[in-house]
N, C-alpha and C. Protein backbone atom coordinates (compact mmCIF):
# COMPACT_ATOMS: atom_id res chain seq x y z
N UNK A 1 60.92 31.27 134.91
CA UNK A 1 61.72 31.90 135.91
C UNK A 1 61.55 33.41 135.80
N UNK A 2 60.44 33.69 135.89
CA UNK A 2 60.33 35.57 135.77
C UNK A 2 60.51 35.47 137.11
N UNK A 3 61.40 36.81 137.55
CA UNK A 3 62.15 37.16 138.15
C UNK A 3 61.74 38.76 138.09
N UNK A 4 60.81 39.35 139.02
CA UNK A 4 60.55 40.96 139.28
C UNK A 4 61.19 41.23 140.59
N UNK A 5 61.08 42.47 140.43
CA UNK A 5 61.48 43.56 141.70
C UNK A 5 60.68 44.38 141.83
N UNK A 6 59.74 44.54 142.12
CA UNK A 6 58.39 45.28 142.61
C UNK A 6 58.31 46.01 141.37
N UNK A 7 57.65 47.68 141.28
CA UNK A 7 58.05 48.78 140.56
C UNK A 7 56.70 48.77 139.59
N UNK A 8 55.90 47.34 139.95
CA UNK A 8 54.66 47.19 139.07
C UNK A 8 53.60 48.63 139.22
N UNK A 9 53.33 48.96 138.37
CA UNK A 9 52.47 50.52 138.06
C UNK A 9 53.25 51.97 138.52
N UNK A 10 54.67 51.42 139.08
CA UNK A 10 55.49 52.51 139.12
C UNK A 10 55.57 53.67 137.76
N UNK A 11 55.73 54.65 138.23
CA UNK A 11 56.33 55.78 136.79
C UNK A 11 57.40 55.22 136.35
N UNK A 12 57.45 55.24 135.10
CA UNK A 12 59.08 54.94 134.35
C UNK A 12 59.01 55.76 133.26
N UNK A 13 60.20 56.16 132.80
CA UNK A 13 60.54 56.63 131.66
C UNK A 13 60.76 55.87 130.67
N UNK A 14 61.44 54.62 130.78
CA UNK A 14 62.13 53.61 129.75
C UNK A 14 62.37 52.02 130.24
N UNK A 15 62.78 51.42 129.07
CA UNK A 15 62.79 50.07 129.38
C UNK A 15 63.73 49.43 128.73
N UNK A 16 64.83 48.69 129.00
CA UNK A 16 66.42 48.30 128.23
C UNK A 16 66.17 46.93 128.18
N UNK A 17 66.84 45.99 127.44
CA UNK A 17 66.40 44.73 127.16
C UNK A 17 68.04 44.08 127.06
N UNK A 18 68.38 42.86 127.75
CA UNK A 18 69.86 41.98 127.81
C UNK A 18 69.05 41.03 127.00
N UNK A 19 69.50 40.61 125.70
CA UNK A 19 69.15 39.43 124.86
C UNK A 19 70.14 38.40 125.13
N UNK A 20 70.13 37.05 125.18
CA UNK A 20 71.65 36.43 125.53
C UNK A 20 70.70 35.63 124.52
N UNK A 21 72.06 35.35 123.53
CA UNK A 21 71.77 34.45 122.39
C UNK A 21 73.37 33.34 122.65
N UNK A 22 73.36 32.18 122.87
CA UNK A 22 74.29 31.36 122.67
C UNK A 22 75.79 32.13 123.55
N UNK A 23 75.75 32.52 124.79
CA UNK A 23 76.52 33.11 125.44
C UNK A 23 76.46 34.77 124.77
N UNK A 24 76.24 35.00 123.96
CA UNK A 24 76.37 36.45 123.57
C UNK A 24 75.18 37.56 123.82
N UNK A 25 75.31 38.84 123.91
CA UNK A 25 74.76 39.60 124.22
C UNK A 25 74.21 40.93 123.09
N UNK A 26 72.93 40.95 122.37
CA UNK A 26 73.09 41.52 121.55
C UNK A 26 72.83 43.16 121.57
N UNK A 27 74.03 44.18 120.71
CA UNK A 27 74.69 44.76 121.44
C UNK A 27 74.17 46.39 120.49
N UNK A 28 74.22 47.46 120.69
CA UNK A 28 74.12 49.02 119.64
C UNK A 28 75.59 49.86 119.92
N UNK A 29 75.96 49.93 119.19
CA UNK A 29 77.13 51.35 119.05
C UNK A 29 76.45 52.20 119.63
N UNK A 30 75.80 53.00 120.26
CA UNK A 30 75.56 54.53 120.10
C UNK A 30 76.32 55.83 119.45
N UNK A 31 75.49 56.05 118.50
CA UNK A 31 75.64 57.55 117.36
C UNK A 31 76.73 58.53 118.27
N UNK A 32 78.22 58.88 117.82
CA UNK A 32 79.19 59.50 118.26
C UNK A 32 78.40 61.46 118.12
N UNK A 33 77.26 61.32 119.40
CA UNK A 33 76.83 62.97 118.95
C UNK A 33 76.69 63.41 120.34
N UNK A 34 77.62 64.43 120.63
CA UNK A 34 77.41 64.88 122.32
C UNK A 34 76.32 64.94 122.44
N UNK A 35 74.81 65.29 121.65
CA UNK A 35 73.97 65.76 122.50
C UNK A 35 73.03 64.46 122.73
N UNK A 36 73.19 63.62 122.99
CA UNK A 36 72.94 62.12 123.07
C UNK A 36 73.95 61.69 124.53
N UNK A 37 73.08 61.26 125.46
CA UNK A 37 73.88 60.13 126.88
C UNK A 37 74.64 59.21 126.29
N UNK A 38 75.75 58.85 126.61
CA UNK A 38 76.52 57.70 126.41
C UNK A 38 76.91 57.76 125.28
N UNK A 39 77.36 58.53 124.36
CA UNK A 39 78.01 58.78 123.01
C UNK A 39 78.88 57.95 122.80
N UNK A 40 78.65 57.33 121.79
CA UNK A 40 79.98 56.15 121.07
C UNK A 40 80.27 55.52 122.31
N UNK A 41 79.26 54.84 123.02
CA UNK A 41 79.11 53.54 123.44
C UNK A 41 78.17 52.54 123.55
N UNK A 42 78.79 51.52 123.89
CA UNK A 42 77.68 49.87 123.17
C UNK A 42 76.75 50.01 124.54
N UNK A 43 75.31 50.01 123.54
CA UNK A 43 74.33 49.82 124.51
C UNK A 43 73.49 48.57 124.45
N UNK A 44 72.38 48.51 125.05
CA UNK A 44 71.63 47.51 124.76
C UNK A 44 70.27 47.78 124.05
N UNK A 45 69.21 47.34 123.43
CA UNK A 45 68.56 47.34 123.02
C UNK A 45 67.16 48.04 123.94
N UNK A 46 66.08 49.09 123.77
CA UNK A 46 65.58 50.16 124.57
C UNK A 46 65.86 51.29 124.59
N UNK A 47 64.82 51.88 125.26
CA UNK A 47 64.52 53.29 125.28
C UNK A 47 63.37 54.10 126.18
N UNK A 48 63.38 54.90 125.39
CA UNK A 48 62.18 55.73 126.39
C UNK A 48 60.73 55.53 126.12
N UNK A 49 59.93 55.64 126.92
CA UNK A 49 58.86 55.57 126.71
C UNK A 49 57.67 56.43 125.97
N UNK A 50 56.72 56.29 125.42
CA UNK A 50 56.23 56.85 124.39
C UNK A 50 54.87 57.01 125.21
N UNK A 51 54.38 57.73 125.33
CA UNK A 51 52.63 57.81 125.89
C UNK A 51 52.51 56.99 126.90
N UNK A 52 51.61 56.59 126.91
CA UNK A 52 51.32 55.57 128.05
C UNK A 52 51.84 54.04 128.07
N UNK A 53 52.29 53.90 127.07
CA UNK A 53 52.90 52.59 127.22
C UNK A 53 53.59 51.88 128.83
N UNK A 54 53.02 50.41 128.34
CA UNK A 54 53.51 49.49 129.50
C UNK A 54 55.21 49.31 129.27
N UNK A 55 55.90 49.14 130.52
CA UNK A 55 57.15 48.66 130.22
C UNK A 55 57.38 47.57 128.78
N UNK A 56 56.23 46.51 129.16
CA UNK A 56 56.92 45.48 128.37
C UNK A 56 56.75 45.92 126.79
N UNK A 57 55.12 46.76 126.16
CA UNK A 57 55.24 47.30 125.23
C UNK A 57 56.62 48.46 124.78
N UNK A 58 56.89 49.48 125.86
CA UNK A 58 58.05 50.00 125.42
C UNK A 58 59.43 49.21 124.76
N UNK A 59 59.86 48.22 125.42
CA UNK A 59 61.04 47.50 125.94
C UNK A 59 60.72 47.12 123.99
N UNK A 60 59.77 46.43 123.89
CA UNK A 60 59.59 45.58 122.79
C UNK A 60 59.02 46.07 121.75
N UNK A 61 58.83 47.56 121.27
CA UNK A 61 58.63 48.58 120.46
C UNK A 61 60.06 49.17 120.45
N UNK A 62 60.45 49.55 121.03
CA UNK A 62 62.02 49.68 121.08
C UNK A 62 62.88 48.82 120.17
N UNK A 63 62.95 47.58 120.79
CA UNK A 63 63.55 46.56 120.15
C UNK A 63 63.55 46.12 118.50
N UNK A 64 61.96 46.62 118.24
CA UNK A 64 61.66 46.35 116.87
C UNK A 64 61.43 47.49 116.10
N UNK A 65 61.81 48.30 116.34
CA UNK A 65 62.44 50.20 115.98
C UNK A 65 64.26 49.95 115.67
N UNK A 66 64.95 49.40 116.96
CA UNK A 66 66.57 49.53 116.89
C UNK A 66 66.67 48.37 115.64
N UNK A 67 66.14 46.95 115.66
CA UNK A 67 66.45 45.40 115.51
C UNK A 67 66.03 44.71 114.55
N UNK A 68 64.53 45.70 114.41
CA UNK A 68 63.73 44.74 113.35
C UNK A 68 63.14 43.35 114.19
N UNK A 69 63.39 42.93 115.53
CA UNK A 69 63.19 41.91 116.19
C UNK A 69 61.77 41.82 116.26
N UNK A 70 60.61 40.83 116.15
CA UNK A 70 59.77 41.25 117.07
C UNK A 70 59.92 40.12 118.29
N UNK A 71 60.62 40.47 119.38
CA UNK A 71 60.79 39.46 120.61
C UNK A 71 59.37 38.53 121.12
N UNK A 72 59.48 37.39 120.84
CA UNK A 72 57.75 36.98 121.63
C UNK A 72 58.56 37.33 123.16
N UNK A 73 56.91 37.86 123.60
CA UNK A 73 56.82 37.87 124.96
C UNK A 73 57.51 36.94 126.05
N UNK A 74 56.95 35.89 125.90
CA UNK A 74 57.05 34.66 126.56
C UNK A 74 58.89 34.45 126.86
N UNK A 75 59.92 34.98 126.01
CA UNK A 75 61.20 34.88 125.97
C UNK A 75 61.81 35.91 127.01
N UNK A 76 60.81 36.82 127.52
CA UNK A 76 61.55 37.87 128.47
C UNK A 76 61.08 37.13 129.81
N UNK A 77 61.76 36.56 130.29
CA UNK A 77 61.72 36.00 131.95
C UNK A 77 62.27 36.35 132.89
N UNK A 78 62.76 37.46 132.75
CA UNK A 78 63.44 38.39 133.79
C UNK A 78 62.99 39.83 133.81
N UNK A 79 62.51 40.75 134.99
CA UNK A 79 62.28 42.14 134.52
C UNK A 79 62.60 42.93 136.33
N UNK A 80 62.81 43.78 136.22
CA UNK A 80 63.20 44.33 136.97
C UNK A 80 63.24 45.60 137.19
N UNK A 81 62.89 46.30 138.58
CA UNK A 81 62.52 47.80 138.22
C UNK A 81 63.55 48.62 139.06
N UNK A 82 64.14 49.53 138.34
CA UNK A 82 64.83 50.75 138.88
C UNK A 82 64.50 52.08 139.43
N UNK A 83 64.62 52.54 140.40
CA UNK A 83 63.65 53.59 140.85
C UNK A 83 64.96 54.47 140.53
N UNK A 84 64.87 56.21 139.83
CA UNK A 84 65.58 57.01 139.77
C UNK A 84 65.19 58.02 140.87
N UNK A 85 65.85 59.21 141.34
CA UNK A 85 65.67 60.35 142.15
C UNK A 85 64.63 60.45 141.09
N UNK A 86 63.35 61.33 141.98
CA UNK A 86 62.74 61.93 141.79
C UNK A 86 61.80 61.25 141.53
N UNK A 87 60.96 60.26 141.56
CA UNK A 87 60.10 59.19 141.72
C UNK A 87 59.51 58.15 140.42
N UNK A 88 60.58 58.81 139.32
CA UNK A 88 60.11 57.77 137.98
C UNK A 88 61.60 56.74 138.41
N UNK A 89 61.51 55.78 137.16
CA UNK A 89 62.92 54.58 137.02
C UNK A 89 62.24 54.30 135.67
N UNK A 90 63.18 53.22 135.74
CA UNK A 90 63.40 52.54 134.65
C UNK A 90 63.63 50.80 134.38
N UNK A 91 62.63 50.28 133.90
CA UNK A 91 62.58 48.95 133.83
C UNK A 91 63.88 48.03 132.82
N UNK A 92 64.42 46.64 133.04
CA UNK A 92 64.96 46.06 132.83
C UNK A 92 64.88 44.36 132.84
N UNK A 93 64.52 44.59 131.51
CA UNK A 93 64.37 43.03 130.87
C UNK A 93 65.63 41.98 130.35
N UNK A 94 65.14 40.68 130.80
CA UNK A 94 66.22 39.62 130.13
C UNK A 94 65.84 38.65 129.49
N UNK A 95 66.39 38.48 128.20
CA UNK A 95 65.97 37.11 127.66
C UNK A 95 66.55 36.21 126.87
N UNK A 96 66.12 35.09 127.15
CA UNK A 96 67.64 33.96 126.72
C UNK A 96 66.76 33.41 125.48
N UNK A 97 67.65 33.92 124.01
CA UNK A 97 66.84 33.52 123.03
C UNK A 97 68.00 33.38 122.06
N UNK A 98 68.03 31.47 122.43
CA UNK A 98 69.30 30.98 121.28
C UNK A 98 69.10 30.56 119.91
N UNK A 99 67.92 30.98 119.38
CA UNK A 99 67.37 30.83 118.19
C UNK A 99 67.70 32.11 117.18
N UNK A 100 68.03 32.99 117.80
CA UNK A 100 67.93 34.62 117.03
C UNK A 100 69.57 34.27 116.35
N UNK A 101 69.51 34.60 114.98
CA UNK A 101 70.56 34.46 114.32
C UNK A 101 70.77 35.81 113.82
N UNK A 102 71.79 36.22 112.98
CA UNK A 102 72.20 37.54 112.92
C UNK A 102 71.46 38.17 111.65
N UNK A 103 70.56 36.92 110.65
CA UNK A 103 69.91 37.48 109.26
C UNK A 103 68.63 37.56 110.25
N UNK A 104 68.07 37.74 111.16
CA UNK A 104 66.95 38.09 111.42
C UNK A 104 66.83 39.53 111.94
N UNK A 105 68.09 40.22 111.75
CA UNK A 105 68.35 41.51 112.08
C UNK A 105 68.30 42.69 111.32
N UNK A 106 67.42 43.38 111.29
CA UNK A 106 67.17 44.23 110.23
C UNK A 106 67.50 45.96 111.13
N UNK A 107 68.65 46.06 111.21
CA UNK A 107 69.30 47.76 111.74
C UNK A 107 68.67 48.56 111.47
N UNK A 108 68.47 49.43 112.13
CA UNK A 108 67.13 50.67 112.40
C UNK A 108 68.50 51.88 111.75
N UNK A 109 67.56 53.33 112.27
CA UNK A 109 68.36 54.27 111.64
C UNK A 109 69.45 55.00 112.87
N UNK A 110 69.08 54.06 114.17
CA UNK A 110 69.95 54.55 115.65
C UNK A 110 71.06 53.85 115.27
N UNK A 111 72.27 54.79 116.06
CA UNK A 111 73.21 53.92 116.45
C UNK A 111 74.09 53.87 115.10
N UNK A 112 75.50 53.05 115.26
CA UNK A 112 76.38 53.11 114.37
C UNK A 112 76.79 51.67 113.76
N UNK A 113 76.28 50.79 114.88
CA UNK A 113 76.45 49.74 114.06
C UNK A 113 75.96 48.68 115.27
N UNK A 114 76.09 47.41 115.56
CA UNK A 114 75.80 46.45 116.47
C UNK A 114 76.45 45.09 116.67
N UNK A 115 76.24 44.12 117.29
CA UNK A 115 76.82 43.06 117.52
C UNK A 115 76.79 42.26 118.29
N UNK A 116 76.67 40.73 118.45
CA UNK A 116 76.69 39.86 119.15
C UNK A 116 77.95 39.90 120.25
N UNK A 117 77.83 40.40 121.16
CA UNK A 117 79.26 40.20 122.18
C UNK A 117 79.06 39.95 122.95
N UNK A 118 80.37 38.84 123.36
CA UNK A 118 80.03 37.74 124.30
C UNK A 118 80.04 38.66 125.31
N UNK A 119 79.29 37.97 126.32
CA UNK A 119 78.33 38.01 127.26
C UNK A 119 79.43 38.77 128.75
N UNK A 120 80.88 38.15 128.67
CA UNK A 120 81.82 38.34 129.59
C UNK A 120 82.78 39.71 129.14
N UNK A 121 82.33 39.61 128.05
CA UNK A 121 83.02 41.11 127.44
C UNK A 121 82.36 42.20 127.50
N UNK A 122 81.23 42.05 126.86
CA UNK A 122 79.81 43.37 127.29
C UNK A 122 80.30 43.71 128.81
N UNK A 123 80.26 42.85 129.80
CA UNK A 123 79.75 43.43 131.14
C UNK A 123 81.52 43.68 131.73
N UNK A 124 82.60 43.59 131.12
CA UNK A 124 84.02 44.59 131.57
C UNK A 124 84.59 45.49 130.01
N UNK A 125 83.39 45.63 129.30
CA UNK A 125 84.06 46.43 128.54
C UNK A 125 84.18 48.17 128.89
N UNK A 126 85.05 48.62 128.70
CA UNK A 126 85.57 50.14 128.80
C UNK A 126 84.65 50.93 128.52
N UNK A 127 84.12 50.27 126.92
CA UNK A 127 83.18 51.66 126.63
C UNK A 127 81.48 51.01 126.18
N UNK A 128 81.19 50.19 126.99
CA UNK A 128 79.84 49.97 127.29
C UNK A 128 79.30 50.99 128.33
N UNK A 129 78.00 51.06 128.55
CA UNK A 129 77.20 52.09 129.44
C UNK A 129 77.47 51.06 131.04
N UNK A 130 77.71 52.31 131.55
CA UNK A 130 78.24 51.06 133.01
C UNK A 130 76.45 50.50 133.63
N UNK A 131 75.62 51.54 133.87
CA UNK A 131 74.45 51.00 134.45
C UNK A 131 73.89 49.84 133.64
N UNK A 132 74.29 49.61 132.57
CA UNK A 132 73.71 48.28 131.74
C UNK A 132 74.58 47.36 131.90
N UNK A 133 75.97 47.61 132.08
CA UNK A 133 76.64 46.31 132.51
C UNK A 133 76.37 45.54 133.90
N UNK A 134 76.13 46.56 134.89
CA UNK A 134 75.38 45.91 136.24
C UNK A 134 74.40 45.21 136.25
N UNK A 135 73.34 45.71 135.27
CA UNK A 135 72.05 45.01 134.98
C UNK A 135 72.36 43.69 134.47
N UNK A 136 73.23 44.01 133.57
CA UNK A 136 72.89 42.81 133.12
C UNK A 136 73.87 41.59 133.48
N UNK A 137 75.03 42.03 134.23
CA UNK A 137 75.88 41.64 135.60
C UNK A 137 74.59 40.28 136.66
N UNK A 138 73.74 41.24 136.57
CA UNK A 138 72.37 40.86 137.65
C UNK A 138 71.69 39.73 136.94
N UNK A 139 71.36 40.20 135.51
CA UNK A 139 70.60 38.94 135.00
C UNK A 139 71.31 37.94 134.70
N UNK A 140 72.50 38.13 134.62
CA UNK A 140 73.60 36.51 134.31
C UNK A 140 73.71 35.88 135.51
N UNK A 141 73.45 36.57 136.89
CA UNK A 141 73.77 35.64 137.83
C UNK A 141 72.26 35.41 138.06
N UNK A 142 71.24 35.47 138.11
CA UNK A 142 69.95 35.20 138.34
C UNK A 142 69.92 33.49 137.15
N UNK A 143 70.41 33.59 135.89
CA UNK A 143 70.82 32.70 135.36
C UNK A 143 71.29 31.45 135.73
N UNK A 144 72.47 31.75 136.07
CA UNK A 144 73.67 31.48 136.56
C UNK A 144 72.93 30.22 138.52
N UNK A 145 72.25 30.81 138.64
CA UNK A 145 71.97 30.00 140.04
C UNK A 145 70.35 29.89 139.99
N UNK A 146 69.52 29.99 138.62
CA UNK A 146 68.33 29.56 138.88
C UNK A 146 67.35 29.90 139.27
């Protein structure tokens, strides 16, 4: 069920990743430092892009920088592209991987801490990043109806 939105060879800056493990969503504190977006709130797994990298290499160099994860490919079946002002965006991956347990998690040096949160809490929590709760708002119902 990969699931795109055009954006293929588009410019992007970055690439964010919704893991859903067993209803849950696995989750980053972000580092409480003004000079950092979204300070001391739960993000998702991603970042920016490095050289020329492809979305899916970013998304999943990212992941295994924050996670220690290395995600197989084959588990991201959702991706989706965001166009920002000014003609770059930003890509957005989903993947339903109920095998990932919490000792396969090895915490990077980002962020303050992390967590499995369920899936209905991530997307109305207060101090999650709101553009990642939409996203990933999007990939639960893409889920959700198939």
């Amino acid at each position: 069920m990969t699931r795109s939105k055009s954006g293929l060879g588009a410019a992007f800056v970055g690439a964010k990743l919704t893991v859903l493990s067993r209803g849950h969503v696995l989750t980053l504190l972000r580092d409480d430092t003004p000079a950092i977006s979204y300070p001391n709130m739960w993000d998702l797994p991603g970042g920016g892009r490095e050289g020329a990298e492809t979305p899916l290499d970013c998304v999943l160099r990212e992941t295994r920088e924050e996670f220690g994860l290395v995600v197989p490919p084959a588990l991201l079946t959702y991706r989706r592209y965001y166009p920002y002002p000014g003609g770059t965006g930003g890509w957005h991956f989903g993947a339903v991987w109920d095998d990932l347990t919490a000792d396969m998690i090895r915490f990077g040096e980002e962020g303050q801490g992390w967590q499995f949160m369920p899936a209905a809490q991530f997307v109305t929590h207060e101090n999650a990043v709101p553009f990642l709760q939409e996203r990933t708002r999007l990939f639960l119902d893409v889920l959700a109806t198939g």
